[in-house]
Protein backbone atom coordinates (compact mmCIF):
# COMPACT_ATOMS: atom_id res chain seq x y z
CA UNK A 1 -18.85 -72.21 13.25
CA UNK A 2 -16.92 -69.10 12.35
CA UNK A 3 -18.85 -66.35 10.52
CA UNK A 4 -16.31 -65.58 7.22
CA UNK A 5 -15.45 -62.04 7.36
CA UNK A 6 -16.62 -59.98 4.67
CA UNK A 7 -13.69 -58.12 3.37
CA UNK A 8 -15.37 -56.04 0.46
CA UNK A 9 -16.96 -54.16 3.15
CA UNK A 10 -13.79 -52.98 5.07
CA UNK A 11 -11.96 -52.49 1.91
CA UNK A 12 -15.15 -50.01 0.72
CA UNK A 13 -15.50 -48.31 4.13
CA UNK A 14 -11.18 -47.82 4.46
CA UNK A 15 -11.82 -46.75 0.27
CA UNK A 16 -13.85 -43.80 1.39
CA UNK A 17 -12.10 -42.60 4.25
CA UNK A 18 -8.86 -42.32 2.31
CA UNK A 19 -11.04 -40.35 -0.41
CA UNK A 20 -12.47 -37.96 2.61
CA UNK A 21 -9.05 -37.46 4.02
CA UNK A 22 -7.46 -37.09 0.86
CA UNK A 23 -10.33 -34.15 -0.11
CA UNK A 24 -9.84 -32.59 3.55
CA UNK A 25 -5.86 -32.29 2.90
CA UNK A 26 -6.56 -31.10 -1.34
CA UNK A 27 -8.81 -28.30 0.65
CA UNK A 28 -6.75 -27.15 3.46
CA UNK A 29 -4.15 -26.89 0.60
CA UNK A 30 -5.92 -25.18 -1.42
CA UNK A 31 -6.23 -22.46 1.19
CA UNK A 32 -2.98 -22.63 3.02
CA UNK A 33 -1.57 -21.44 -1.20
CA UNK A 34 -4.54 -18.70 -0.91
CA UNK A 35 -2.90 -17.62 2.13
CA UNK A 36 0.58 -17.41 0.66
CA UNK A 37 -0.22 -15.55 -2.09
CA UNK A 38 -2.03 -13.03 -0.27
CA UNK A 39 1.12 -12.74 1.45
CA UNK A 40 3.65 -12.94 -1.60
CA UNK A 41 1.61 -10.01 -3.48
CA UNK A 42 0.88 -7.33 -0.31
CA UNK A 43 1.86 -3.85 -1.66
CA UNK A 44 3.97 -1.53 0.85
CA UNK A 45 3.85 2.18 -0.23
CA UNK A 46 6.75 3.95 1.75
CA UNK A 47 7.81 7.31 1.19
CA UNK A 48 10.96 8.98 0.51
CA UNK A 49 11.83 12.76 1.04
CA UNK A 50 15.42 14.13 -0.02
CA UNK A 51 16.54 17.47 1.19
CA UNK A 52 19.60 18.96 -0.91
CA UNK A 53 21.79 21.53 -0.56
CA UNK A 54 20.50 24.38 -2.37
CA UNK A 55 17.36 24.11 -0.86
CA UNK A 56 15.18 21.78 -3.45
CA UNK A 57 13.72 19.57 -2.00
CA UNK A 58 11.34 16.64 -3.29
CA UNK A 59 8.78 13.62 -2.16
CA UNK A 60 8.72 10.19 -3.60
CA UNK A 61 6.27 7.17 -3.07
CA UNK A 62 7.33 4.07 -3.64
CA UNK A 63 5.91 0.63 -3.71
CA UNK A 64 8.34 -1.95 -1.75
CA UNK A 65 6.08 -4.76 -1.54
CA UNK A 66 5.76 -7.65 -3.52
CA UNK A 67 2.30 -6.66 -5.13
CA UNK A 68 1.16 -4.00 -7.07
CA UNK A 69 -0.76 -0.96 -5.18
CA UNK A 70 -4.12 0.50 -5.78
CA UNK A 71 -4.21 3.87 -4.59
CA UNK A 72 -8.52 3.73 -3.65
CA UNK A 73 -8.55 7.66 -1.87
CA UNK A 74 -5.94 10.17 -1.09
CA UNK A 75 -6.44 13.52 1.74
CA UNK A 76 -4.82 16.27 1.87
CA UNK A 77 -4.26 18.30 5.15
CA UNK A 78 -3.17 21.21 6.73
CA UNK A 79 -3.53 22.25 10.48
CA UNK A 80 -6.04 19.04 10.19
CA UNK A 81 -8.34 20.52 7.39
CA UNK A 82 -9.02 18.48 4.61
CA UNK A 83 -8.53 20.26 1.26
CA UNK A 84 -10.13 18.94 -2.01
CA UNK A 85 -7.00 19.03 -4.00
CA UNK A 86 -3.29 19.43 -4.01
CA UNK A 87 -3.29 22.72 -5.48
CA UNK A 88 -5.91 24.03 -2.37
CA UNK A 89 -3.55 21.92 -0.16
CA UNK A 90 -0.49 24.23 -1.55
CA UNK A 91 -2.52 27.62 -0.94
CA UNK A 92 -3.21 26.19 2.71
CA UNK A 93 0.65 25.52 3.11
CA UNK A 94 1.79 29.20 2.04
CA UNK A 95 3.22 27.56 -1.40
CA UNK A 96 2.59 28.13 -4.91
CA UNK A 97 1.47 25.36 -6.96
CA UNK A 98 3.41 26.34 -10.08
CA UNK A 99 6.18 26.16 -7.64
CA UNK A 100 6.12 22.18 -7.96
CA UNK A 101 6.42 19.30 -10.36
CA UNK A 102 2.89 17.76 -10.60
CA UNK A 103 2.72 14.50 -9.53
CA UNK A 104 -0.32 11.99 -9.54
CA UNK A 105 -0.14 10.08 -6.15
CA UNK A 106 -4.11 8.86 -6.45
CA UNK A 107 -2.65 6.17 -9.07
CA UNK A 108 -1.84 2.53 -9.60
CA UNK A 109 1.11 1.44 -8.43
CA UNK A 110 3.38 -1.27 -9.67
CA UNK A 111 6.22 -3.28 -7.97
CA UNK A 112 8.90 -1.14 -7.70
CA UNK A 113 7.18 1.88 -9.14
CA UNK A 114 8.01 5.30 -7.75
CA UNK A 115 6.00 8.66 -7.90
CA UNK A 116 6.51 11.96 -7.38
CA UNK A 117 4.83 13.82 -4.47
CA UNK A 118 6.48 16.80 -4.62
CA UNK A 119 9.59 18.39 -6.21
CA UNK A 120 10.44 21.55 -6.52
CA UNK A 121 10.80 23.34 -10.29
CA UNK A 122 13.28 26.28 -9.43
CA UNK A 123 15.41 27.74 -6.88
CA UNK A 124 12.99 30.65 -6.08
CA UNK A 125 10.80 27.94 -4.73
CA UNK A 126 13.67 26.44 -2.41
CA UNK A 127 13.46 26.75 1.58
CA UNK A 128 16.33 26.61 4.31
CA UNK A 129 16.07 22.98 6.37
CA UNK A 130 13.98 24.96 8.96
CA UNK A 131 11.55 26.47 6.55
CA UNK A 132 10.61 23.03 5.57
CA UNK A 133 10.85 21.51 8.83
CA UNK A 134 8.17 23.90 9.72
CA UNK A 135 5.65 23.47 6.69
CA UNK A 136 6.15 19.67 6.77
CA UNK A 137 4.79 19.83 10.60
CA UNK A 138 1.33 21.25 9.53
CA UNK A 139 1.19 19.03 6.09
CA UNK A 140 -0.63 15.81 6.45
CA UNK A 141 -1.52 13.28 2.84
CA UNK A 142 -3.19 9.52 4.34
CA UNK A 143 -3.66 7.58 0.91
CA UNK A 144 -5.80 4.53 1.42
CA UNK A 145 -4.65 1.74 -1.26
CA UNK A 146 -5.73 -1.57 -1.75
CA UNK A 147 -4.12 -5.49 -3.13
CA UNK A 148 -5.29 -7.18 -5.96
CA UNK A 149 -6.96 -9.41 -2.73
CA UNK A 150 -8.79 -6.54 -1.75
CA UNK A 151 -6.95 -6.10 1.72
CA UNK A 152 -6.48 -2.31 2.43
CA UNK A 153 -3.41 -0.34 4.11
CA UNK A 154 -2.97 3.23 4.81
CA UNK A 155 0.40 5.63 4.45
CA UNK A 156 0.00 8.61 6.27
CA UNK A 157 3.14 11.34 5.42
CA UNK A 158 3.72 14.19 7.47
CA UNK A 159 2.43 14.56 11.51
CA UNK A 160 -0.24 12.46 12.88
CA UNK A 161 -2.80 13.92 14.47
């Protein structure tokens, strides 16, 4: 005699290992989004220097990426010594620092947003192509900035050491 097959069993047992597949995709989901957005909102701080013909001159930062920026620690250097501010980090270059538009770079930085680094106020403070060419080769600023996911990236203007 046949023993009858006990379907309640199979059908409780195929019941749960739809539910344990169906939680193993909802997870891997879940992180494969985390992943995206970490990617959709990564902040790129570029720089942008314009040289005109009168000899002003001026530094921008700009956030490219598709996140906002937080801006966590910012050096200033000359000949590779760290100076505490940008008006020390003027001194060190030869410049005056009422020479210059003030511009906070250690900041927060929206999509799109733009800073100044550096322009200059005047046309006693302007500088032939090679005049600049030369300070720019001692200046360093590294800013250290951060996403809203806590992933860090460095911009480093002027010569690397």
């Amino acid at each position: 005699m046949k023993k009858p097959i006990n379907w309640e069993k199979y059908t409780a047992l195929s019941s749960m290992l739809v539910a344990v597949l169906a939680l193993a995709i909802s997870i891997w989901q879940s992180y494969s989004i985390q992943q995206h957005n970490k990617l959709s909102l990564r902040p790129y701080l570029e720089m942008e220097f314009n040289f005109n013909e009168d000899g002003s001159w001026e530094l921008f930062i700009h956030n490219q990426g598709l996140g906002p920026a937080q801006v966590t620690d910012v050096q200033y250097k000359v000949d590779g010594t760290v100076h505490p501010n940008r008006d020390e980090f003027l001194k060190a270059l030869g410049e005056q620092p009422e020479c210059f538009v003030r511009g906070n770079i250690g900041r927060f930085y929206k999509v799109s947003d733009q800073q100044i680094v550096f322009r200059t106020l005047n046309k006693t403070c302007s500088k032939t192509e090679a005049e600049l060419m030369a300070m720019l080769s001692r200046m360093q600023i590294v800013l250290d900035y951060e996403s809203l996911y806590g992933e860090t990236y460095q911009l480093v203007i002027g010569k690397a050491e």
